[in-house]
Protein backbone atom coordinates (compact mmCIF):
# COMPACT_ATOMS: atom_id res chain seq x y z
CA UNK A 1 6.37 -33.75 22.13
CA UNK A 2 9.47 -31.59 22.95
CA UNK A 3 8.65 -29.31 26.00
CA UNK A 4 7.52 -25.88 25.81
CA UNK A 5 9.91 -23.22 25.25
CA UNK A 6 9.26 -19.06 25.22
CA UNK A 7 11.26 -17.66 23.45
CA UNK A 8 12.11 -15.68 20.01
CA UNK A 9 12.32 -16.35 15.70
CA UNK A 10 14.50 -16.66 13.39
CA UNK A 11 15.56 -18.76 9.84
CA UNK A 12 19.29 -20.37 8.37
CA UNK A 13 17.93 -20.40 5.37
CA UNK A 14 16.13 -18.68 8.49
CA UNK A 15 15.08 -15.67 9.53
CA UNK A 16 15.86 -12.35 11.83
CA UNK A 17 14.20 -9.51 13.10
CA UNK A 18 14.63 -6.67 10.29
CA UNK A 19 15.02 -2.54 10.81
CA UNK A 20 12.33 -0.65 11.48
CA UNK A 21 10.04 -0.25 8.26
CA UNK A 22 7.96 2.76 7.00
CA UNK A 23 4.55 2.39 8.66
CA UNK A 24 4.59 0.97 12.48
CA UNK A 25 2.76 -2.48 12.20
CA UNK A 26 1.15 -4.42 14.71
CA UNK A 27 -0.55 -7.50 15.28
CA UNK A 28 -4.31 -7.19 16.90
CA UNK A 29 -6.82 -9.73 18.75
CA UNK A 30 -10.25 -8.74 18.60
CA UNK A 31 -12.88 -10.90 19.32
CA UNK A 32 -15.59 -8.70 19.53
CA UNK A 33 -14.38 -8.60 15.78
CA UNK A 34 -13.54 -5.43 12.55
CA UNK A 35 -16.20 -2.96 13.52
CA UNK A 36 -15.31 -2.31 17.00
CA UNK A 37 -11.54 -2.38 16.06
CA UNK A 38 -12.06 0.56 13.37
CA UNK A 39 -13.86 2.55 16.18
CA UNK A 40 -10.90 2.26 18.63
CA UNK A 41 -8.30 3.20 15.45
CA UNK A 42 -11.13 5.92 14.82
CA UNK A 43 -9.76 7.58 18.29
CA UNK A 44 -6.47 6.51 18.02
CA UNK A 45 -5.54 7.35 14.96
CA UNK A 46 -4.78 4.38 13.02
CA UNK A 47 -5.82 1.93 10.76
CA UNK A 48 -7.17 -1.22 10.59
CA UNK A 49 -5.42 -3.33 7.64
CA UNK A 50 -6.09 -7.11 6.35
CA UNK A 51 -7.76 -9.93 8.86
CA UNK A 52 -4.80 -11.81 9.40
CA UNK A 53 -6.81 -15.76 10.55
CA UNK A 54 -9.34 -15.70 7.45
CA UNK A 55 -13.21 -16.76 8.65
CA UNK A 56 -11.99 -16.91 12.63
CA UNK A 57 -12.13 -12.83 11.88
CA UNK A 58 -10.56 -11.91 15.18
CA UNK A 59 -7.02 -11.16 14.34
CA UNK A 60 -5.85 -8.28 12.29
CA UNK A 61 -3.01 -6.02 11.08
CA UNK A 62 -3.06 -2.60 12.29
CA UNK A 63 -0.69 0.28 11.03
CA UNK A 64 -0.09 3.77 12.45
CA UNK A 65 2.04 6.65 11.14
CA UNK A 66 5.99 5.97 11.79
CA UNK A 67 6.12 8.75 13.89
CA UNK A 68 4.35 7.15 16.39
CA UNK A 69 6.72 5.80 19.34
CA UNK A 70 5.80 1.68 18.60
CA UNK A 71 6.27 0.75 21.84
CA UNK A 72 4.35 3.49 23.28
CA UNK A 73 1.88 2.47 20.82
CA UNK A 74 1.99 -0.61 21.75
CA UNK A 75 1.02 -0.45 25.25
CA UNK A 76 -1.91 1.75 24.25
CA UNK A 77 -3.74 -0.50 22.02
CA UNK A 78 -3.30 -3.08 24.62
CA UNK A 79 -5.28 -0.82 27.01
CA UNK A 80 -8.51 -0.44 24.92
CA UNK A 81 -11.37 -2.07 25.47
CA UNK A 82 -12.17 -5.46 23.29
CA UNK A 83 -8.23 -5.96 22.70
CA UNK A 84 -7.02 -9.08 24.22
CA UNK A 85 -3.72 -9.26 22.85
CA UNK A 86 -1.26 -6.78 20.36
CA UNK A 87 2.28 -7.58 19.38
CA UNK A 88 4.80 -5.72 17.10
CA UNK A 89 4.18 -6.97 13.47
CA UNK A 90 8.33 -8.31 12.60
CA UNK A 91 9.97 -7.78 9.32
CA UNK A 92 11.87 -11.60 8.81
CA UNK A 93 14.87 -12.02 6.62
CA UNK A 94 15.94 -15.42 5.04
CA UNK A 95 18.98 -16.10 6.39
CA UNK A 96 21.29 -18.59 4.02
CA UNK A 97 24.06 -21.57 4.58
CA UNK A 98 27.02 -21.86 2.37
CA UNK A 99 27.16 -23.92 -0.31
CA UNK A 100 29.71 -26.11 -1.31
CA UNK A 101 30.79 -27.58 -4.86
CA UNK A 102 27.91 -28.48 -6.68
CA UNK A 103 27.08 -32.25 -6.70
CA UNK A 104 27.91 -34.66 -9.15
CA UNK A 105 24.38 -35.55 -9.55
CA UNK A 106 23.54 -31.86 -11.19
CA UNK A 107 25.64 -32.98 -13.64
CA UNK A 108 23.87 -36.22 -14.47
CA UNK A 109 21.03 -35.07 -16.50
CA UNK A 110 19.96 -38.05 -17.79
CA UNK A 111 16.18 -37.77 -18.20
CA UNK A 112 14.53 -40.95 -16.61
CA UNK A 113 10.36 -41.44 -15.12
CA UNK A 114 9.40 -40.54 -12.12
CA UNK A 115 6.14 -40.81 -11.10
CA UNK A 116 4.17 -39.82 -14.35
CA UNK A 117 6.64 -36.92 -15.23
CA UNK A 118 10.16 -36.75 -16.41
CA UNK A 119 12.88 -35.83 -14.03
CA UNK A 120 17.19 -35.85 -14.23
CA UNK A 121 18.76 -38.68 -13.06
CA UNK A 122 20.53 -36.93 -10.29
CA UNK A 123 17.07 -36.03 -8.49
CA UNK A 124 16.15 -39.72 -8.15
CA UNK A 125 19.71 -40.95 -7.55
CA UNK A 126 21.08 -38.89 -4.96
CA UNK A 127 22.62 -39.90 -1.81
CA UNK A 128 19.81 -38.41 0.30
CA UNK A 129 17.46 -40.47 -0.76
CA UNK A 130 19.59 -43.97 0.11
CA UNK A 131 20.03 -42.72 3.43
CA UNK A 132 16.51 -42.02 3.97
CA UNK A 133 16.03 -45.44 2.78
CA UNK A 134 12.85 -43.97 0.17
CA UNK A 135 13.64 -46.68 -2.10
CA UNK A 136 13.01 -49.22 0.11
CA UNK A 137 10.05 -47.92 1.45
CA UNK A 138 8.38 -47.57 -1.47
CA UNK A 139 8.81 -50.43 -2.61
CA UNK A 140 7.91 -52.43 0.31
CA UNK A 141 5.18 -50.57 1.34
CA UNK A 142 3.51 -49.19 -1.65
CA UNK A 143 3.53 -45.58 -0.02
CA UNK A 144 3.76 -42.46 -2.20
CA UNK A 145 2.50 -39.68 -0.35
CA UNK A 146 -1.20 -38.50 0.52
CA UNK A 147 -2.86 -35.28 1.38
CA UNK A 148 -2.07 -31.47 0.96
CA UNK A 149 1.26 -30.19 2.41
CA UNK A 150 1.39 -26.36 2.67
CA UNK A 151 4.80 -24.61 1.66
CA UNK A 152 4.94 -21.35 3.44
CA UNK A 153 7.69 -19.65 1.34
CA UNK A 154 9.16 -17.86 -1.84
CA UNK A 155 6.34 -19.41 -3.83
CA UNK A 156 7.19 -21.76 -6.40
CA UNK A 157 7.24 -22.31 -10.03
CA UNK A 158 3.56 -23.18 -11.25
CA UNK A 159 4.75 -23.91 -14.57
CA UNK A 160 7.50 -26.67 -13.30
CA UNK A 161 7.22 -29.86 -15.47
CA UNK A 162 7.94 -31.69 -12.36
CA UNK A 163 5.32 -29.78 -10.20
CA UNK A 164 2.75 -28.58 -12.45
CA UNK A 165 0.30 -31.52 -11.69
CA UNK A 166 0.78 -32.07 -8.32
CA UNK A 167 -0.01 -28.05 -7.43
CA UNK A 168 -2.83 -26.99 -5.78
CA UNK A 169 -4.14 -23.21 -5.34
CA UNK A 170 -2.10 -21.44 -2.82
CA UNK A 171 -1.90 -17.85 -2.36
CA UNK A 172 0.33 -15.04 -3.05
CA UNK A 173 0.35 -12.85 0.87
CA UNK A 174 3.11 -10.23 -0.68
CA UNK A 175 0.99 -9.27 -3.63
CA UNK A 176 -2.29 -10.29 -2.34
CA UNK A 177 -3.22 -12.21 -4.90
CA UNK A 178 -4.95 -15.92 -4.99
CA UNK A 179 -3.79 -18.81 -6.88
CA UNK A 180 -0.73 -19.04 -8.29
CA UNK A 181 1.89 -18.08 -5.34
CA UNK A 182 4.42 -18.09 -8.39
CA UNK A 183 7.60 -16.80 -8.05
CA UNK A 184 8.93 -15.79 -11.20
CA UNK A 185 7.29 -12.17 -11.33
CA UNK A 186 10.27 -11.29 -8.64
CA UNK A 187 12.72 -11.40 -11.64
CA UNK A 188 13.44 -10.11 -14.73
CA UNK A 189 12.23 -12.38 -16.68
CA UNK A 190 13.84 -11.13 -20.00
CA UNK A 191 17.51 -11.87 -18.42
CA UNK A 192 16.73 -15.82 -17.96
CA UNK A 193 18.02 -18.17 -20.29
CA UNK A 194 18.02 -21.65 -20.53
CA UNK A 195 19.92 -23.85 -18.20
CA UNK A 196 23.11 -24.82 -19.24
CA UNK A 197 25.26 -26.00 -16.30
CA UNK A 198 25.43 -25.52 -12.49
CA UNK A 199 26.68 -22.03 -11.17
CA UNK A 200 26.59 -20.11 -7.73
CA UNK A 201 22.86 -18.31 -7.81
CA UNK A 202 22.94 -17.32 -3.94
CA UNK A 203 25.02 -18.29 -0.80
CA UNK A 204 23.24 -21.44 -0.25
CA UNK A 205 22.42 -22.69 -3.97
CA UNK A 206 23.32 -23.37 -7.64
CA UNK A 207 21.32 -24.29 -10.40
CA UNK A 208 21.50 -25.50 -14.34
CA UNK A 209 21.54 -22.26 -15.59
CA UNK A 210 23.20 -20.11 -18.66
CA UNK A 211 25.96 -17.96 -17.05
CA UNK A 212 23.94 -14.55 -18.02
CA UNK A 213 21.09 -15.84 -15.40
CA UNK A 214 23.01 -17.32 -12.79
CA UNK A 215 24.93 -13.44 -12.62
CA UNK A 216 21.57 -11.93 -12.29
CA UNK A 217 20.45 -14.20 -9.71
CA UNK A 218 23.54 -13.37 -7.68
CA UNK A 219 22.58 -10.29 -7.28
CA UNK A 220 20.99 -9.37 -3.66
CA UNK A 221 17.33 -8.61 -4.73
CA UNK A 222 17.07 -11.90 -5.74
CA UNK A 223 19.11 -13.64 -2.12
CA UNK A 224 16.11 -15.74 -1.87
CA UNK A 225 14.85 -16.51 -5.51
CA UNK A 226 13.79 -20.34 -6.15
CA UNK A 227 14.26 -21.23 -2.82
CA UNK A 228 10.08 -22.27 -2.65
CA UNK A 229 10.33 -24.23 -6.25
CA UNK A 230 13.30 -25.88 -4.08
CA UNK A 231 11.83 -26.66 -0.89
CA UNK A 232 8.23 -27.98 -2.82
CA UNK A 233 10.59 -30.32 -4.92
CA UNK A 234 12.02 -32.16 -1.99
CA UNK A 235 8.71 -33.00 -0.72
CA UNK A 236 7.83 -33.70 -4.26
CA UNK A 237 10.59 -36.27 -4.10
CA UNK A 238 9.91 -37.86 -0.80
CA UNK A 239 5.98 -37.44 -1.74
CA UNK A 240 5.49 -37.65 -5.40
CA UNK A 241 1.57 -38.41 -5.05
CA UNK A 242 1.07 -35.56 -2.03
CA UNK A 243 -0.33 -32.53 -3.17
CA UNK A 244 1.36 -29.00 -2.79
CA UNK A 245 0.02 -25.92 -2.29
CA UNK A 246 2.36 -22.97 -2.58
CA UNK A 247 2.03 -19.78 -0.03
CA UNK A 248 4.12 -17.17 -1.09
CA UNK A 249 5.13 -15.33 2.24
CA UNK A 250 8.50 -14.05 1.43
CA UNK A 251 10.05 -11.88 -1.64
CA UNK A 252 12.81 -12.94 -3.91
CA UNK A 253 15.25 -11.05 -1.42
CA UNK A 254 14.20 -13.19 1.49
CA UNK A 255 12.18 -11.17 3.49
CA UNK A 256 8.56 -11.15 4.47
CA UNK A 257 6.29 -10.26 7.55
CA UNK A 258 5.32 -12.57 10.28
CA UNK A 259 1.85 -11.14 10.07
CA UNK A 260 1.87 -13.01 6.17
CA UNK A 261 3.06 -15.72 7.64
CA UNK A 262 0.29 -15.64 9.99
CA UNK A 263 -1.83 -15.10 7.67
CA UNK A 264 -0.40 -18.29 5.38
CA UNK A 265 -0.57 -20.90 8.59
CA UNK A 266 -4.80 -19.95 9.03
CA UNK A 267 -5.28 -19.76 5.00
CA UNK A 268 -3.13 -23.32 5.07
CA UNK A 269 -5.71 -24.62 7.80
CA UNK A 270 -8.55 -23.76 6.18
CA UNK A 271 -8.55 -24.85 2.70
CA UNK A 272 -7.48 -28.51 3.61
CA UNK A 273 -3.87 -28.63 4.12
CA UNK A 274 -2.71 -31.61 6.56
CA UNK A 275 0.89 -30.97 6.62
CA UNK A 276 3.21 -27.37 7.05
CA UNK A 277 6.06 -26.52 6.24
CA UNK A 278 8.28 -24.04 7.41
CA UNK A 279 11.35 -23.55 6.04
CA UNK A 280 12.42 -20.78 7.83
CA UNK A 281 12.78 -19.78 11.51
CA UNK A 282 12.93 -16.26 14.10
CA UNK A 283 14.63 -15.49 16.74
CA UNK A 284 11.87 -14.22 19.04
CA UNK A 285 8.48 -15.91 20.67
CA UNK A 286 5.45 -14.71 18.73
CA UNK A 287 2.38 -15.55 21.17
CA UNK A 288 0.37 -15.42 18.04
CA UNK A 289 2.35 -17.47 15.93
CA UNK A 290 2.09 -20.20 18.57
CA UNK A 291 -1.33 -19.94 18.63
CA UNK A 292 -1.54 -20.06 14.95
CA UNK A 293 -0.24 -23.50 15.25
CA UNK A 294 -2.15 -24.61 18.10
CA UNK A 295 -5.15 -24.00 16.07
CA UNK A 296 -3.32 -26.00 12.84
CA UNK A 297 -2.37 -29.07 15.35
CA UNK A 298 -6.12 -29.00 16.76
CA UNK A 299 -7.02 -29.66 13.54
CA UNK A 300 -5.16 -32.26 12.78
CA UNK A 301 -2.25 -30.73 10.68
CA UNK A 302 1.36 -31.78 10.96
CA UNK A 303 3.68 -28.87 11.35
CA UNK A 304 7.19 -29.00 10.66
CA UNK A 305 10.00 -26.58 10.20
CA UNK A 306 13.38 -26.26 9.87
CA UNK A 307 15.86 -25.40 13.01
CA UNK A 308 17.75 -22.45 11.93
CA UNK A 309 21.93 -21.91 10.14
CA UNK A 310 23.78 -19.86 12.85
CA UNK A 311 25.19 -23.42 14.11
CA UNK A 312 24.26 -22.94 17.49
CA UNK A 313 22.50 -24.89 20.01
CA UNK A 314 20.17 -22.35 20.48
CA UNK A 315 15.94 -21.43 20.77
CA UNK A 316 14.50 -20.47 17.29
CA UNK A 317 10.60 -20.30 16.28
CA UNK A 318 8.62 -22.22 15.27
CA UNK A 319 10.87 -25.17 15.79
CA UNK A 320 10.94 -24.96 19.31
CA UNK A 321 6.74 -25.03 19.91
CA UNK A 322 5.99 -28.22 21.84
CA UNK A 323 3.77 -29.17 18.80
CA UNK A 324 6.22 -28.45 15.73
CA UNK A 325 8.77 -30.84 15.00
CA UNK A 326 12.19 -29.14 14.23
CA UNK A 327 14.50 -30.35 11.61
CA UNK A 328 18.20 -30.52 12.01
CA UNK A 329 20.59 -30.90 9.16
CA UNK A 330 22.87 -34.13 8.56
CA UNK A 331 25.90 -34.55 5.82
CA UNK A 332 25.99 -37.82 4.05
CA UNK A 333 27.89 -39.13 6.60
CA UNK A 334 25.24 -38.96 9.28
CA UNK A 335 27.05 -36.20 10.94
CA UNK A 336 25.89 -32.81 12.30
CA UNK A 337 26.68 -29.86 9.65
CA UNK A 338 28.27 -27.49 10.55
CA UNK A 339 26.14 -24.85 9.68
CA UNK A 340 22.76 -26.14 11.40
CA UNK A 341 21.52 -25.32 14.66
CA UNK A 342 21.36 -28.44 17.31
CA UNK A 343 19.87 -28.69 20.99
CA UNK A 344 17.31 -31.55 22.80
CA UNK A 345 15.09 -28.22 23.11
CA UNK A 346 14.95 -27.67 19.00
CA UNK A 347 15.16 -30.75 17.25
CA UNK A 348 12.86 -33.58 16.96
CA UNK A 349 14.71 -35.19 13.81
CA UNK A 350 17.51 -34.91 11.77
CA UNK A 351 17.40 -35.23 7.58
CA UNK A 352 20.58 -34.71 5.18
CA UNK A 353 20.99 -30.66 3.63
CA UNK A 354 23.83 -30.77 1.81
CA UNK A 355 23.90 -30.55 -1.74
CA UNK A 356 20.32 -31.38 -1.63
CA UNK A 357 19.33 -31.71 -5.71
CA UNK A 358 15.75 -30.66 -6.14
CA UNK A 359 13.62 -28.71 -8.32
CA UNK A 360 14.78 -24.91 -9.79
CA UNK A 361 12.33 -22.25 -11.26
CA UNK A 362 12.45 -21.99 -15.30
CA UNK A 363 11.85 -25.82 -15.22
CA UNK A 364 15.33 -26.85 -14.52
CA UNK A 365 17.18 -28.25 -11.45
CA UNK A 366 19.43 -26.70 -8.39
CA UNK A 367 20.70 -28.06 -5.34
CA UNK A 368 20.82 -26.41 -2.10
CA UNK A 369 22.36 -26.14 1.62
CA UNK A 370 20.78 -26.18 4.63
CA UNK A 371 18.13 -26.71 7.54
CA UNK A 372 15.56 -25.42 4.82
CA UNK A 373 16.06 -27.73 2.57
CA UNK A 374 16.15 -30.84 5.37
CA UNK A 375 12.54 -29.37 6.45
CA UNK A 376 10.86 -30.75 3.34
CA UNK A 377 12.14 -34.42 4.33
CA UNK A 378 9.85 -34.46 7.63
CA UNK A 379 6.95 -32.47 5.63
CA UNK A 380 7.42 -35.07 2.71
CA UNK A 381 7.75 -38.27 5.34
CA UNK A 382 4.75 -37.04 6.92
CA UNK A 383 2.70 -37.08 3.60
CA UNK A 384 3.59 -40.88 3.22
CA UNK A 385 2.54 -41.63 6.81
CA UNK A 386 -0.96 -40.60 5.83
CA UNK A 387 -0.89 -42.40 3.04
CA UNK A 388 -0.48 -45.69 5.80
CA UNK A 389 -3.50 -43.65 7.49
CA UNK A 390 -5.35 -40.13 7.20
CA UNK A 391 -5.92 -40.18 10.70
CA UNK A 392 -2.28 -39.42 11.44
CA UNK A 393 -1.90 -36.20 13.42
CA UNK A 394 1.34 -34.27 14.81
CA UNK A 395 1.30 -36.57 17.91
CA UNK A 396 1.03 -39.32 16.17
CA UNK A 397 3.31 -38.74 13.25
CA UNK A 398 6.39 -37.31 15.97
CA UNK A 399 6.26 -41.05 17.58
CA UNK A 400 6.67 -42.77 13.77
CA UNK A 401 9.17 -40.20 13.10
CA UNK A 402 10.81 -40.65 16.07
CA UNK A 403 11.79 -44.22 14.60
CA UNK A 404 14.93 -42.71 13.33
CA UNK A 405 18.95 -43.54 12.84
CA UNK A 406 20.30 -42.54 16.37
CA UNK A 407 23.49 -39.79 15.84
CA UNK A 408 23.18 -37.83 19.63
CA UNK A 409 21.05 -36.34 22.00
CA UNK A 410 21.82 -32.65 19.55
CA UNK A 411 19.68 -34.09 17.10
CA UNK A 412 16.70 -35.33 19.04
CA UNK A 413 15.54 -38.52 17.99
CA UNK A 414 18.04 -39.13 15.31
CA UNK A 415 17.94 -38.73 11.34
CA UNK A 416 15.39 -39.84 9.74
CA UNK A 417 14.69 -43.31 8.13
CA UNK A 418 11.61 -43.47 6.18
CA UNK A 419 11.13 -47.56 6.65
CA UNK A 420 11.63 -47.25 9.97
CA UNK A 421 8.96 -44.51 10.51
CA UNK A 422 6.21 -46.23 7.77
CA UNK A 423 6.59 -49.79 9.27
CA UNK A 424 6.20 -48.30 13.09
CA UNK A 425 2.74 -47.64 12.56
CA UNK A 426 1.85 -50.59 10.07
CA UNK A 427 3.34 -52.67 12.15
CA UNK A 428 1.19 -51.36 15.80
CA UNK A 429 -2.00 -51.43 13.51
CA UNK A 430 -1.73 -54.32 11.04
CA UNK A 431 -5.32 -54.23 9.59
């Protein structure tokens, strides 16, 4: 495991500290549990908001009026009795890479099978795929992906041909709302048309769409549209037999609170995921977000996420936790991209995130740029190791993973090559 760094967060398709919002917000350890917390906000003057870690009941979201000095504030709920810990609640941003032309295989829409359902040509046939070496590891191994694998995100498109019947219930944290964690409520849904070809939808993305949609898209309420559908249809591809389950942390515009997130890692936990992603990432140490995932890794979930955009060798969160393995991004010509964040300290594998062709909302097809979309690669690579074996856990899945294409000591262990990380294990435990 990488060693332990303290830091900040952050996300390329990643995330940064927004302004200061309406209501002061802060994140609350109680043990001694709700009751005695809405006695203390009783004196204090607050209020005590959602339970942030579902049936563990000890963590909550608190809110006080914004003319309350935070900081101030801060220090005084750490002084009462039965607190244990209180950070400021952060408002995160989705931060985006630049996209290139789109690539050719957008253009090949030639439906062919995949799996059971019906995909383009270009999904199945794209260079990522060869360099990963899927092909050949499904076909000499017979793997196709096992398990739940949690996308903390935008949400996704339930109604997806490609995704429909692999979803399971997620959970919507910016409506409160259980289910669906669909996306498409964040748009107008009477200015989408059907897809025609690729155009621009947001910094880091284009999609098969009419050019009336793509210009609505583009504009900044929706900076973060589809970019869920996107990352769930990458581990779709890797994984086409893994299960999904969508948790919708983040609007269409790309931001969201880390107390959602929070609140998405525990739900993920609880109702059976064994693999997280996180495409996103912050700039600054969350104790409680670390210990969000030390309670996902203790039982036995794999927790991946991707390193950040700002092209920097440089500490982002989650990536950098000891038990969270963070995911560079690699052209097709196994080098570094320019836009992805590097360092020995943040990356435990590389995967390619350029022109990444994957799944779009209104049932069509986008491609994408960036540490995000590289993310889903691990998440999807760790759903076929526990198809070898359900007893794979983040220890265990970092050394297979580690079994990677060599590039330099900026991208940890190297980019990833599926056979090399499947046959590691198979070939330790041969029964």
């Amino acid at each position: 495991m990488k060693p332990r760094m303290l830091g900040i967060l952050l996300v390329f398709f990643g995330l940064w500290s927004g302004p200061a919002v309406a209501d002061n917000r802060f994140i609350v350890r109680a043990p001694s549990g709700i009751l005695s917390l809405q006695q203390v906000c009783l004196v204090l003057g607050c209020n005590v908001g959602a339970g942030l870690d579902g049936s563990l009941g000890k963590l909550f979201l608190v809110t006080a009026p914004s003319l309350v000095d935070p900081n101030a504030f801060l220090q005084t709920l750490r002084s009462q009795p039965g607190i244990t810990h209180v950070e400021l609640d952060a408002l995160l941003k989705v931060m985006q890479a630049a996209a290139a032309a789109p690539p050719s295989g957008l253009y090949d829409n030639t439906p062919v099978p995949y799996f059971g359902v019906t995909v383009i040509h270009g999904y199945v046939s794209q260079p990522a795929i060869t360099i990963i070496r899927l092909p050949d590891t499904q076909t000499a191994f017979g793997v196709s992906g096992a398990s739940i694998v949690a996308v903390i995100d935008t949400g996704v498109d339930p109604g997806h041909p490609v995704l429909q019947g692999v979803l399971v219930p997620g959970y919507d944290f910016t409506r409160n709302i259980a289910g669906s964690a669909s996306e498409l409520p964040d748009v107008n849904q009477s200015s989408i048309g059907s897809g025609a070809s690729p155009a621009m939808v947001n910094q880091s993305s284009v999609a098969i769409l009419d050019p009336a949609s793509a210009t609505n898209l583009s504009q900044p309420q929706y900076a973060a549209f589809g970019h869920g559908t996107m990352v769930s249809g990458i581990v779709h591809l890797v994984a086409p037999t893994a299960y999904i389950m969508p948790l919708k942390a983040f609007k269409a515009d790309g931001t969201g609170y880390l107390s959602d997130i929070l609140r998405a890692i525990y739900f993920a936990v609880q109702n059976g995921a064994r693999v997280i992603n996180m495409s996103f990432s912050f700039s600054t140490y969350s104790h409680e977000a670390a210990d969000a995932l030390k309670f996902a890794t203790r039982h036995q979930v794999i927790c991946v996420a991707s390193a950040g955009n700002d092209g920097k060798e440089e500490v982002v969160y989650p990536a950098s936790l000891s038990n969270v393995m963070g995911v560079a991004s690699t052209t097709n010509n196994d080098t570094l991209s320019t836009f992805s964040n590097y360092g020995e300290d943040l990356v435990w594998v590389a995967a390619p995130g350029e022109g990444i062709i994957t799944t779009y909302p209104f049932g069509t097809f986008g491609a994408g740029w960036g540490t995000s979309f590289s993310a889903p690669f691990i998440s999807g690579a760790a759903a076929l190791l526990l198809s070898v074996s359900p007893s794979f856990n983040e220890s265990s899945a970092e050394q297979s993973l580690a079994h990677a294409v060599w590039i330099s000591p900026d991208l940890g262990n190297g980019r990833l090559d599926l056979y090399q990380a499947v046959s590691a294990p198979r070939a330790s435990n041969p029964n």
